[in-house]
Protein backbone atom coordinates (compact mmCIF):
# COMPACT_ATOMS: atom_id res chain seq x y z
CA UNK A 1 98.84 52.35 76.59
CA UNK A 2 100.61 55.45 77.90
CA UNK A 3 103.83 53.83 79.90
CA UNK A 4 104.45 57.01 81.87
CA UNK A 5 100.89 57.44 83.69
CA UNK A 6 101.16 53.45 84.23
CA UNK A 7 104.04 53.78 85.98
CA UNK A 8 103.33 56.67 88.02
CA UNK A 9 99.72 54.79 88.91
CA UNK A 10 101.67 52.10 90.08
CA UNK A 11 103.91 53.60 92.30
CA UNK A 12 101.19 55.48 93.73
CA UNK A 13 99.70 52.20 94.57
CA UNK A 14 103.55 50.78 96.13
CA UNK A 15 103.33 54.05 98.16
CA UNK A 16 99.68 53.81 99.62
CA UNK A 17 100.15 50.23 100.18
CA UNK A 18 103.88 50.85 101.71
CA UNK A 19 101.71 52.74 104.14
CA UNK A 20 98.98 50.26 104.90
CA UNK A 21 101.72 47.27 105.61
CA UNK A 22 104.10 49.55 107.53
CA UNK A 23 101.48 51.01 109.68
CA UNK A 24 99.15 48.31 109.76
CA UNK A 25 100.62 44.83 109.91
CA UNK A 26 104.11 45.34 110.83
CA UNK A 27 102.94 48.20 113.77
CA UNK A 28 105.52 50.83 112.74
CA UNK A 29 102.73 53.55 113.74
CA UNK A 30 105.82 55.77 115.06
CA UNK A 31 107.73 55.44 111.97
CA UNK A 32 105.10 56.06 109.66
CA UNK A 33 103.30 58.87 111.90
CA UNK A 34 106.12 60.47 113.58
CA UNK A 35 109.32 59.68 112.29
CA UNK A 36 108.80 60.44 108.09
CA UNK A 37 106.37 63.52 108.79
CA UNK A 38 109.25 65.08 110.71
CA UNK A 39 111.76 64.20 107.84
CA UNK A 40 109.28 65.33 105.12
CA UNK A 41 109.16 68.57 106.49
CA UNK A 42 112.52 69.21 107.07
CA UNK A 43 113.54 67.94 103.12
CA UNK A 44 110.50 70.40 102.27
CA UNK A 45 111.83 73.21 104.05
CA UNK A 46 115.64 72.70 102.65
CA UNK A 47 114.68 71.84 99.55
CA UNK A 48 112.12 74.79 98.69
CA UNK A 49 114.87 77.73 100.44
CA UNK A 50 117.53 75.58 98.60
CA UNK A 51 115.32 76.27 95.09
CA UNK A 52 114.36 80.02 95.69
CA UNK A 53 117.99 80.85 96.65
CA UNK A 54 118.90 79.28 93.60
CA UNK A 55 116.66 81.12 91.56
CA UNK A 56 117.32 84.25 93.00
CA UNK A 57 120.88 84.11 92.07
CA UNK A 58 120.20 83.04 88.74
CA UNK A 59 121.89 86.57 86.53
CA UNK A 60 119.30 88.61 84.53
CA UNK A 61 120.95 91.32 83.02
CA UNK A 62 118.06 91.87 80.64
CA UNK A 63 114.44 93.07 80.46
CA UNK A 64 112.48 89.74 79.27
CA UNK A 65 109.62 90.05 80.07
CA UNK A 66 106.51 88.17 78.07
CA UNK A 67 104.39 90.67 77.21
CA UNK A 68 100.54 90.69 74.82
CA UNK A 69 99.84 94.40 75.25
CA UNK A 70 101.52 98.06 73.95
CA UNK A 71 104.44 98.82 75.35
CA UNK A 72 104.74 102.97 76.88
CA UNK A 73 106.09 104.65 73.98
CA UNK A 74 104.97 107.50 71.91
CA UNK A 75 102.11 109.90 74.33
CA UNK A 76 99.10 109.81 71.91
CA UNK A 77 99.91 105.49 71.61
CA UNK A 78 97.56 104.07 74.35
CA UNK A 79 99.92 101.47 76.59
CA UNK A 80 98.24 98.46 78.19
CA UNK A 81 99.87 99.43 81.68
CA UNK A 82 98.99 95.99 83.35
CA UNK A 83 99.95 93.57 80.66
CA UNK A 84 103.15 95.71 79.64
CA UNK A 85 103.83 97.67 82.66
CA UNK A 86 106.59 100.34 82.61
CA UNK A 87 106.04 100.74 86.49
CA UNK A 88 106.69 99.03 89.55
CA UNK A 89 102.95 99.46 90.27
CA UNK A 90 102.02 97.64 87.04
CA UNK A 91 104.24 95.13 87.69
CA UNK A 92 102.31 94.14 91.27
CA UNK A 93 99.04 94.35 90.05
CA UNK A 94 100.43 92.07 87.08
CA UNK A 95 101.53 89.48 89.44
CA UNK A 96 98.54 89.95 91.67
CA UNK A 97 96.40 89.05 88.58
CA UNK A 98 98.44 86.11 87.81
CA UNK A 99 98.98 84.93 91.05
CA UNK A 100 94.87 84.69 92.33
CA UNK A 101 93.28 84.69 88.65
CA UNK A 102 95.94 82.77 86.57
CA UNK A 103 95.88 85.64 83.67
CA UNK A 104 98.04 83.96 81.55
CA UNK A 105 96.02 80.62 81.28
CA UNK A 106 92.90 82.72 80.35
CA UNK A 107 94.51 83.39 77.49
CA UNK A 108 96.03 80.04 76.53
CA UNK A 109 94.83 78.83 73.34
CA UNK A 110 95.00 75.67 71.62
CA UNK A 111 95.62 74.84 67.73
CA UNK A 112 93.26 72.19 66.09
CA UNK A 113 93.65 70.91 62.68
CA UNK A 114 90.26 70.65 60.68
CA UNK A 115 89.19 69.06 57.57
CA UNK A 116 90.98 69.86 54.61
CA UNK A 117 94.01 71.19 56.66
CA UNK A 118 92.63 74.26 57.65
CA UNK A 119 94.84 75.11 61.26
CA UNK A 120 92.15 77.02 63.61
CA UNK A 121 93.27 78.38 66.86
CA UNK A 122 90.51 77.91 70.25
CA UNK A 123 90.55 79.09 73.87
CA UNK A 124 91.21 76.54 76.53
CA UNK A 125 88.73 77.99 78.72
CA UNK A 126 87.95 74.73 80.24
CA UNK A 127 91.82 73.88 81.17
CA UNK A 128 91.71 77.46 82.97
CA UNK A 129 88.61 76.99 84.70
CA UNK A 130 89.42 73.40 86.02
CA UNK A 131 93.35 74.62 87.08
CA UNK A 132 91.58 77.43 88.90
CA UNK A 133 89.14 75.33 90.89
CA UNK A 134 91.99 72.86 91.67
CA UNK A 135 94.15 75.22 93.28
CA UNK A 136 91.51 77.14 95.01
CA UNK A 137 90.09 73.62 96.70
CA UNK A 138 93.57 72.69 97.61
CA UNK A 139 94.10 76.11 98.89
CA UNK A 140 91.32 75.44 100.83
CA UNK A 141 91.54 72.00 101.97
CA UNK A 142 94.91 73.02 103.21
CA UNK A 143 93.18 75.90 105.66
CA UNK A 144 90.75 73.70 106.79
CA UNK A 145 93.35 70.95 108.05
CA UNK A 146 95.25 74.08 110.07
CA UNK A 147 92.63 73.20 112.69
CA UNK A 148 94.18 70.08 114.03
CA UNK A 149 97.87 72.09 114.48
CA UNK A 150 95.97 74.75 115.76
CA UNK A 151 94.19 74.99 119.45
CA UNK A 152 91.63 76.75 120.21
CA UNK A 153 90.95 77.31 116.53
CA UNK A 154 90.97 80.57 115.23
CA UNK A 155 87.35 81.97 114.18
CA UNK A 156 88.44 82.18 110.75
CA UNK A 157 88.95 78.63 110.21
CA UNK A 158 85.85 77.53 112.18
CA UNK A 159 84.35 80.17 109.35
CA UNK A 160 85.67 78.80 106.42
CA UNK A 161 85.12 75.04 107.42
CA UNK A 162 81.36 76.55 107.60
CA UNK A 163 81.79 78.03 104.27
CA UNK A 164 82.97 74.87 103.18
CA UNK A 165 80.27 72.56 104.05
CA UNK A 166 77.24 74.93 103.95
CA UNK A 167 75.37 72.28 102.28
CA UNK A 168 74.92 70.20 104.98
CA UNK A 169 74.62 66.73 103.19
CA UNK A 170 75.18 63.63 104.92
CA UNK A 171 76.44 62.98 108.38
CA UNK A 172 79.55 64.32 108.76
CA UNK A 173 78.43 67.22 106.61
CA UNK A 174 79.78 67.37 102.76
CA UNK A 175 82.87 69.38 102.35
CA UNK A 176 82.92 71.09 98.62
CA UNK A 177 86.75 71.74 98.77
CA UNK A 178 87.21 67.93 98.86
CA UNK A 179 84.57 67.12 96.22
CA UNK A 180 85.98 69.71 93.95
CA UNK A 181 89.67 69.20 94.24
CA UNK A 182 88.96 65.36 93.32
CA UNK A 183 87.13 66.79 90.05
CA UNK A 184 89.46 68.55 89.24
CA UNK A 185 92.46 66.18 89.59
CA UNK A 186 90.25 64.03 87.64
CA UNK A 187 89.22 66.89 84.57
CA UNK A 188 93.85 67.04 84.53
CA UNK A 189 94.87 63.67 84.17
CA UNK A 190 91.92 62.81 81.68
CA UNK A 191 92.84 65.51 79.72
CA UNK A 192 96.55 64.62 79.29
CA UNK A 193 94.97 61.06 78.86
CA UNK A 194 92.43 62.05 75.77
CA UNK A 195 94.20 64.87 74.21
CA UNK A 196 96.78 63.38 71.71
CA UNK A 197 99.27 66.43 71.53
CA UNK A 198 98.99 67.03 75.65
CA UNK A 199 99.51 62.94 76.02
CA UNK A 200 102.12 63.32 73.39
CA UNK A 201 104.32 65.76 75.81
CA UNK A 202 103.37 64.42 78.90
CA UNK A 203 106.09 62.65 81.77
CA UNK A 204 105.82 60.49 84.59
CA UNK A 205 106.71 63.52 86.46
CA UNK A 206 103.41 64.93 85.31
CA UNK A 207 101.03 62.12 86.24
CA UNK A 208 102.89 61.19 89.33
CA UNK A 209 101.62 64.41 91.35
CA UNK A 210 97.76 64.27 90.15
CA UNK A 211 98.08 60.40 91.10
CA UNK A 212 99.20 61.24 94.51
CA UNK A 213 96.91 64.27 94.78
CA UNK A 214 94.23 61.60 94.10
CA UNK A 215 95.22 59.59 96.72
CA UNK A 216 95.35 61.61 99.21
CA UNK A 217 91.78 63.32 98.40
CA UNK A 218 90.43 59.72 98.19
CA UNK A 219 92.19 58.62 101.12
CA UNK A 220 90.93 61.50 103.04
CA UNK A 221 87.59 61.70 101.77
CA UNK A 222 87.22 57.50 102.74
CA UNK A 223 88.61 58.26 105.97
CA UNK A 224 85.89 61.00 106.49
CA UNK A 225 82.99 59.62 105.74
CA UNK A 226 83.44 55.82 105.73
CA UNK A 227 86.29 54.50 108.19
CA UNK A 228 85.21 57.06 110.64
CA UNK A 229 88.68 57.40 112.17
CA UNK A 230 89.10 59.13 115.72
CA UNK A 231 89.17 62.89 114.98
CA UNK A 232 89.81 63.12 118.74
CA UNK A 233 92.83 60.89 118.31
CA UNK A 234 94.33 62.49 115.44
CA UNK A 235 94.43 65.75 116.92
CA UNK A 236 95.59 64.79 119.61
CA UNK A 237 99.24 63.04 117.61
CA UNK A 238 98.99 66.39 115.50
CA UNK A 239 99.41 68.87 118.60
CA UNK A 240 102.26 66.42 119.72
CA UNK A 241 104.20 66.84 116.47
CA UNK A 242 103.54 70.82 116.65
CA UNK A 243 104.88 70.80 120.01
CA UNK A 244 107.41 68.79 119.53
CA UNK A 245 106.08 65.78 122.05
CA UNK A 246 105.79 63.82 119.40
CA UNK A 247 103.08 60.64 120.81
CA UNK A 248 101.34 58.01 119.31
CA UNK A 249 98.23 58.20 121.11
CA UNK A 250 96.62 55.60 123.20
CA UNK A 251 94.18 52.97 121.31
CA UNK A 252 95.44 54.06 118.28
CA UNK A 253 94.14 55.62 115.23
CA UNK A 254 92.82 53.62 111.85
CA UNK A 255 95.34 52.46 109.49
CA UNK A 256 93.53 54.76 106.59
CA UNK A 257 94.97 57.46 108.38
CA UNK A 258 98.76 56.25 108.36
CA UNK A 259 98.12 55.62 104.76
CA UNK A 260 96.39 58.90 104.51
CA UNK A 261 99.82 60.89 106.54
CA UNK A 262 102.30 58.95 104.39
CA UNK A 263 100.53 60.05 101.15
CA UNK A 264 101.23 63.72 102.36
CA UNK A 265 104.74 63.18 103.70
CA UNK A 266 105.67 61.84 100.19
CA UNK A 267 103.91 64.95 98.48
CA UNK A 268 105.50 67.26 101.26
CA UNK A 269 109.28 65.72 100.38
CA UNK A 270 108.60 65.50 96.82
CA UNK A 271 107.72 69.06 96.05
CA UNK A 272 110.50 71.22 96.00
CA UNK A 273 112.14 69.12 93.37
CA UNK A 274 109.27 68.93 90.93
CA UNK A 275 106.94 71.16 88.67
CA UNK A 276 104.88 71.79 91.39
CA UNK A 277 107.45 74.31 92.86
CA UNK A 278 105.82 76.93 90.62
CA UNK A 279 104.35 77.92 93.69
CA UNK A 280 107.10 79.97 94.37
CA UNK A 281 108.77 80.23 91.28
CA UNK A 282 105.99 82.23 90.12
CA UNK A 283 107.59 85.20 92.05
CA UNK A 284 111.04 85.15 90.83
CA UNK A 285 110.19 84.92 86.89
CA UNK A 286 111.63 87.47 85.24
CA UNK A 287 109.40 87.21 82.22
CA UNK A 288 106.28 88.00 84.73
CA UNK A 289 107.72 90.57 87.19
CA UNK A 290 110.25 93.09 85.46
CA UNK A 291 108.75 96.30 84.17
CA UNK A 292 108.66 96.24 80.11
CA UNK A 293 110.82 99.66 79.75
CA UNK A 294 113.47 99.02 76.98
CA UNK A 295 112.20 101.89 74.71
CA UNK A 296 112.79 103.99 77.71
CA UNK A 297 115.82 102.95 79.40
CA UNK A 298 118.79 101.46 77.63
CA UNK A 299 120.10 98.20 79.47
CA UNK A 300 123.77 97.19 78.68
CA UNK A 301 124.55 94.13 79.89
CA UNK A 302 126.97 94.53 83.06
CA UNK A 303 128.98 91.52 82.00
CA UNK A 304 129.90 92.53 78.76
CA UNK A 305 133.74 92.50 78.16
CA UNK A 306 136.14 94.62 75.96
CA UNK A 307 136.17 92.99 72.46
CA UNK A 308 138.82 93.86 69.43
CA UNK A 309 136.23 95.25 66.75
CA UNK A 310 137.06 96.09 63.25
CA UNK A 311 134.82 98.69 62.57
CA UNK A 312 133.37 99.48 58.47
CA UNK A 313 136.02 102.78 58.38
CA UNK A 314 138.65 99.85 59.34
CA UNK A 315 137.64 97.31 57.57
CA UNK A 316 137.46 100.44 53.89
CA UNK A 317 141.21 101.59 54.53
CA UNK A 318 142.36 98.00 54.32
CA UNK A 319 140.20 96.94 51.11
CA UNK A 320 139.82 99.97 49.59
CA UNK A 321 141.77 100.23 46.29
CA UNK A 322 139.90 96.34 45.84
CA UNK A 323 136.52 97.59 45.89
CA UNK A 324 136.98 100.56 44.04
CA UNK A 325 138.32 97.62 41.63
CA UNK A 326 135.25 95.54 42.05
CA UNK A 327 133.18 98.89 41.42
CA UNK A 328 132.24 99.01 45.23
CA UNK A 329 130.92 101.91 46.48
CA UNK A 330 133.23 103.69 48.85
CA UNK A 331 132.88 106.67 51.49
CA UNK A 332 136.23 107.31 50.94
CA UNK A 333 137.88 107.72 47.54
């Protein structure tokens, strides 16, 4: 048994049922629905300007970017101007690619060993197709949840929310987003579960955010169609904390939703400091979004120093006569 996802699982579980006690039981509904939202947003908000400052002050004095394509060189040698751009243009529609389409993981492959050693190398369509749903739903279920910060809500939301459930199963209607982003979270952690070599390099820190992610999709999908909490109720403690009136509304709201906000406050506090802040370091990586132009344009490194060299004409005059001796060949006689 894999220690690392058992441990993560478990303090998903501490978390979620840190929630239910707190909110339920002991009747800290302000702490747990007021209180460490407020504090999970302001950690998220330091701690993800505290990481991109960071980064962007990181030194790059070279072009390194990762590149699959033909650099510009010679004019009758066709360049792949979007996977090896030598323009700024390039570059954007590079990231742009990346950013909605995930070009890089397209192309991801994965090495399998076959019978009688034979090393064969496969695409990992699947692992793309599965990242981009998961992202895309959580893009989504994100929008959607806008509407109870939001009043009235704006005709795009009330459009995608239609988008969202167009199916119309069940009473209140099916939301794909949800459905999907649980899938997915699902299709990642069993395949860092089943695949030896992915298992093999996987950390806590890697199951604890599809745990969580879990969660909260569970969580929110139990509260939606089973618990039935008061939609009226939560919106009503949401537009509090937007305006800053922060108010735990009268006859309260089910505990599943406590558990539900705490689940999110956790994710919210825990992001900046974790892999999932590829979000925004996606923007600031120099192998993605520097043009590929070293045949073209020398770069010297600004921080380069004087150094003492002893140069070959140097280094003859002083050894000379001995490697005439050693039958050396010499520019100079």
């Amino acid at each position: 048994m894999n220690v690392n996802y058992v441990v993560s699982l478990i303090a998903v579980m501490v978390l979620a049922l840190l929630g239910y006690v707190g909110a339920g039981p002991l009747g800290l509904q302000g702490v747990f629905g007021i209180i460490i939202p407020y504090l999970a947003v302001v950690i998220f908000i330091c701690g993800v300007f505290y990481r991109i400052v960071r980064w962007a002050k990181s030194p790059v004095p070279f072009r390194i970017t990762t590149t699959a394509g033909q650099q510009q060189t010679l004019p009758w040698i066709k360049q792949d101007k979007f996977e090896n751009p030598s323009s700024t243009g390039g570059v954007i529609v590079r990231m742009l690619l990346e950013i909605f389409l995930f070009r890089s993981l397209f192309r991801n492959t994965s090495a399998k060993l076959n019978a009688g050693g034979k090393l064969s190398f496969g695409l990992e369509k699947w692992l793309w197709l599965f990242a981009l749903a998961f992202h895309y739903a959580l893009l989504t279920v994100i929008l959607r949840h806008l509407r109870f910060f939001l009043e009235p809500v704006p005709y795009g939301l009330q459009l995608l929310e239609g988008l969202d459930g167009f199916l119309q199963v069940g009473l209140p209607g099916l939301m794909l987003s949800g459905v999907v982003l649980l899938g997915a979270v699902t299709f990642l952690f069993l395949r860092r579960l089943f695949i030896g070599r992915v298992r093999y390099i996987s950390l806590a820190s890697d199951y604890f955010p599809l745990f969580l992610i879990f969660a909260i999709a569970f969580s929110g999908l139990l509260m939606r169609y089973f618990t039935k909490a008061n939609v009226v109720q939560i919106k009503t403690l949401t537009m509090s904390l937007v305006t800053f009136h922060p108010a735990i509304p009268e006859g309260g709201i089910h505990v599943i939703f406590y558990i539900h906000l705490f689940l999110v406050s956790v994710l919210l506090a825990y992001f900046p400091w974790s892999k999932l802040m590829h979000m925004g370091g996606i923007f600031l990586s120099p192998t993605r979004n520097m043009t590929g132009n070293t045949r073209a344009a020398r770069h010297v490194n600004p921080w380069n120093y004087p150094v003492k060299v002893h140069t070959y004409q140097e280094y003859e005059d002083e050894f000379r006569e001995k490697m005439i001796e050693a039958g050396l060949p010499v520019e100079k006689e």
